[in-house]
C-alpha atoms as a PDB file:
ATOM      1  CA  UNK A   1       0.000   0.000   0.000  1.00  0.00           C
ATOM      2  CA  UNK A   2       1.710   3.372  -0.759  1.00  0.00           C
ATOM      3  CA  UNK A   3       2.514   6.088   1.305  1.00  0.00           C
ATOM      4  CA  UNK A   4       0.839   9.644   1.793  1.00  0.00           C
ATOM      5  CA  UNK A   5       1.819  11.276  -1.096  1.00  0.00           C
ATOM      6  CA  UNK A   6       3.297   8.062  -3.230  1.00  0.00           C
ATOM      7  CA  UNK A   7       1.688   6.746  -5.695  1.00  0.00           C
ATOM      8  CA  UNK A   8       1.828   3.299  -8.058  1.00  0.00           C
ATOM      9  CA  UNK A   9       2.677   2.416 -11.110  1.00  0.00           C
ATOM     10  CA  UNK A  10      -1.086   2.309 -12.294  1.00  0.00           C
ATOM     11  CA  UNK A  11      -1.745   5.964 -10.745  1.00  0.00           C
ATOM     12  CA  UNK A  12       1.881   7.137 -12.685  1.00  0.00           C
ATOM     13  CA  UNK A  13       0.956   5.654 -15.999  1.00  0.00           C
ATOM     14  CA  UNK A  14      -2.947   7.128 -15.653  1.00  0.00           C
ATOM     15  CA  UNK A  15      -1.513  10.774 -14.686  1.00  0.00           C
ATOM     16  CA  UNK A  16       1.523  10.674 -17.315  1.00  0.00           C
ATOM     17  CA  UNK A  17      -1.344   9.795 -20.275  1.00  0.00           C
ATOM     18  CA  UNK A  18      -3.554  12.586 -19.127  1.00  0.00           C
ATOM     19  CA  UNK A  19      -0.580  15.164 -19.326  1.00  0.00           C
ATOM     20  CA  UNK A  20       0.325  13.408 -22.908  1.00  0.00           C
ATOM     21  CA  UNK A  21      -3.028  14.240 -24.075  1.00  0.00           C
ATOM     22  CA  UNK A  22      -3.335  17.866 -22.759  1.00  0.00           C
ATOM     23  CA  UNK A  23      -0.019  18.434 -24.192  1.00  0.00           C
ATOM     24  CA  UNK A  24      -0.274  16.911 -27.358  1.00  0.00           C
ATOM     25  CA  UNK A  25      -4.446  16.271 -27.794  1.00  0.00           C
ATOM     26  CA  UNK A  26      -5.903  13.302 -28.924  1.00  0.00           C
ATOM     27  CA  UNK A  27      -4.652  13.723 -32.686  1.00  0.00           C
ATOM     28  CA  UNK A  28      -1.073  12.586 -31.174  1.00  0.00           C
ATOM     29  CA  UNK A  29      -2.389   9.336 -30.236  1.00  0.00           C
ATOM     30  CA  UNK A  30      -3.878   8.640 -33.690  1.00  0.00           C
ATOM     31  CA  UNK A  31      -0.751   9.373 -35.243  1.00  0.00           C
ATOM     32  CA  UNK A  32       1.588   7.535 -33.215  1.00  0.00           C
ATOM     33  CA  UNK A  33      -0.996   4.502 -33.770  1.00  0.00           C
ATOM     34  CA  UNK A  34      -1.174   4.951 -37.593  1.00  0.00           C
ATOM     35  CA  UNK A  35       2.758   4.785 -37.163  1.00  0.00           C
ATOM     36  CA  UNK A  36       2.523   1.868 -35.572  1.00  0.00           C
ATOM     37  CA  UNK A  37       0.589   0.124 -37.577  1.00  0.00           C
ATOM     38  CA  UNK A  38       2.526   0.651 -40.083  1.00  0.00           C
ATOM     39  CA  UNK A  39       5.626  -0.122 -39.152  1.00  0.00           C
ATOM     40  CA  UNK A  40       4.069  -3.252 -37.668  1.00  0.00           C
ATOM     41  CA  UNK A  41       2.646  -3.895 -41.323  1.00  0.00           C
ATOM     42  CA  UNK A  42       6.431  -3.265 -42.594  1.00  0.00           C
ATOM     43  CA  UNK A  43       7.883  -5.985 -40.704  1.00  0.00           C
ATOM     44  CA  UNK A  44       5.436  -8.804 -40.411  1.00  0.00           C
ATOM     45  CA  UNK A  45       3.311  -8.367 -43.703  1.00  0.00           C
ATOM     46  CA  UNK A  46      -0.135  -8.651 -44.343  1.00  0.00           C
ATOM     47  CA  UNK A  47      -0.203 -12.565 -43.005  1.00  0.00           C
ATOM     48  CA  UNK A  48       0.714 -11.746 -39.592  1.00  0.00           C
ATOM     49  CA  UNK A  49      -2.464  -9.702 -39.274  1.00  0.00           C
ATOM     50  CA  UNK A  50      -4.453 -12.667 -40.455  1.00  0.00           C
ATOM     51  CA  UNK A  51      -3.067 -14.939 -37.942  1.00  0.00           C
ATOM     52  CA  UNK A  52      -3.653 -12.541 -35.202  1.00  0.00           C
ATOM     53  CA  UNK A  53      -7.327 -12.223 -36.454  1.00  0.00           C
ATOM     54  CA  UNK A  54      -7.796 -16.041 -36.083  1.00  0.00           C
ATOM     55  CA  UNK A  55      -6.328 -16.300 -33.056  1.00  0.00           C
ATOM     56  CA  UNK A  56      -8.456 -13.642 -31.501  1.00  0.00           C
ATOM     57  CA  UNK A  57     -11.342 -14.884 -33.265  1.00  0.00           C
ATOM     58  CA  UNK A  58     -10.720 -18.638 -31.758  1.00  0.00           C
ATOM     59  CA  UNK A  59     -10.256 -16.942 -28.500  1.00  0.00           C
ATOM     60  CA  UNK A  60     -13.602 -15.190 -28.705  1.00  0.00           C
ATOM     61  CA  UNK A  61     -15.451 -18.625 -29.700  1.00  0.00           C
ATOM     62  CA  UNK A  62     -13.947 -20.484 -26.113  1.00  0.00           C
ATOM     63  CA  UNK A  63     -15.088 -17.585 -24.470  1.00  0.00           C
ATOM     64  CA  UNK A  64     -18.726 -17.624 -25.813  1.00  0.00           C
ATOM     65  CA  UNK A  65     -18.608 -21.407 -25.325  1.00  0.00           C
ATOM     66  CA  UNK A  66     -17.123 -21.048 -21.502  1.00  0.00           C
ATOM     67  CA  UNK A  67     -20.029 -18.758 -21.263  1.00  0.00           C
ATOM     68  CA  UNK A  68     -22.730 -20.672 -22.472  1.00  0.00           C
ATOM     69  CA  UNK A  69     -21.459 -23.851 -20.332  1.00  0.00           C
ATOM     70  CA  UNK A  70     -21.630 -21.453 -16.840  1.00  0.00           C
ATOM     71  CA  UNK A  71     -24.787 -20.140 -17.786  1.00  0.00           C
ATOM     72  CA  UNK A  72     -26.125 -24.023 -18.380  1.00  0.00           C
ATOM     73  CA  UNK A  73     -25.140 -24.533 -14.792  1.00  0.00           C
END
């Protein structure tokens, strides 16, 4: 538990992304996203984004099924 006037990591991060945003406004995270993306796109190619897709579409189907089996229950 922190201190009086310490604060985590969570708190840092939150209060360090608020400042980014009134410094630089929301267009600076679009930006540095659209950069991303396509430097991601650069070094993996279009197939890595396809397996990423699948794999977050299989993990979507256990979930629905998890769900359905607790909700059976």
């Amino acid at each position: 538990m922190p201190q009086k006037g310490e604060m985590t990591v969570q708190d840092a991060g939150r209060k360090g992304g608020r400042t980014t945003k009134a410094r630089h406004g929301p267009k600076f995270y679009e930006t540095i996203g659209r950069k991303g993306g396509e430097t991601t796109k650069k070094r993996h190619g279009p197939k890595f984004y396809e397996r990423i897709g699948r794999k977050g579409g299989q993990r979507a189907r256990q979930l629905v099924a998890q769900a359905k089996r607790l909700k059976q229950t």
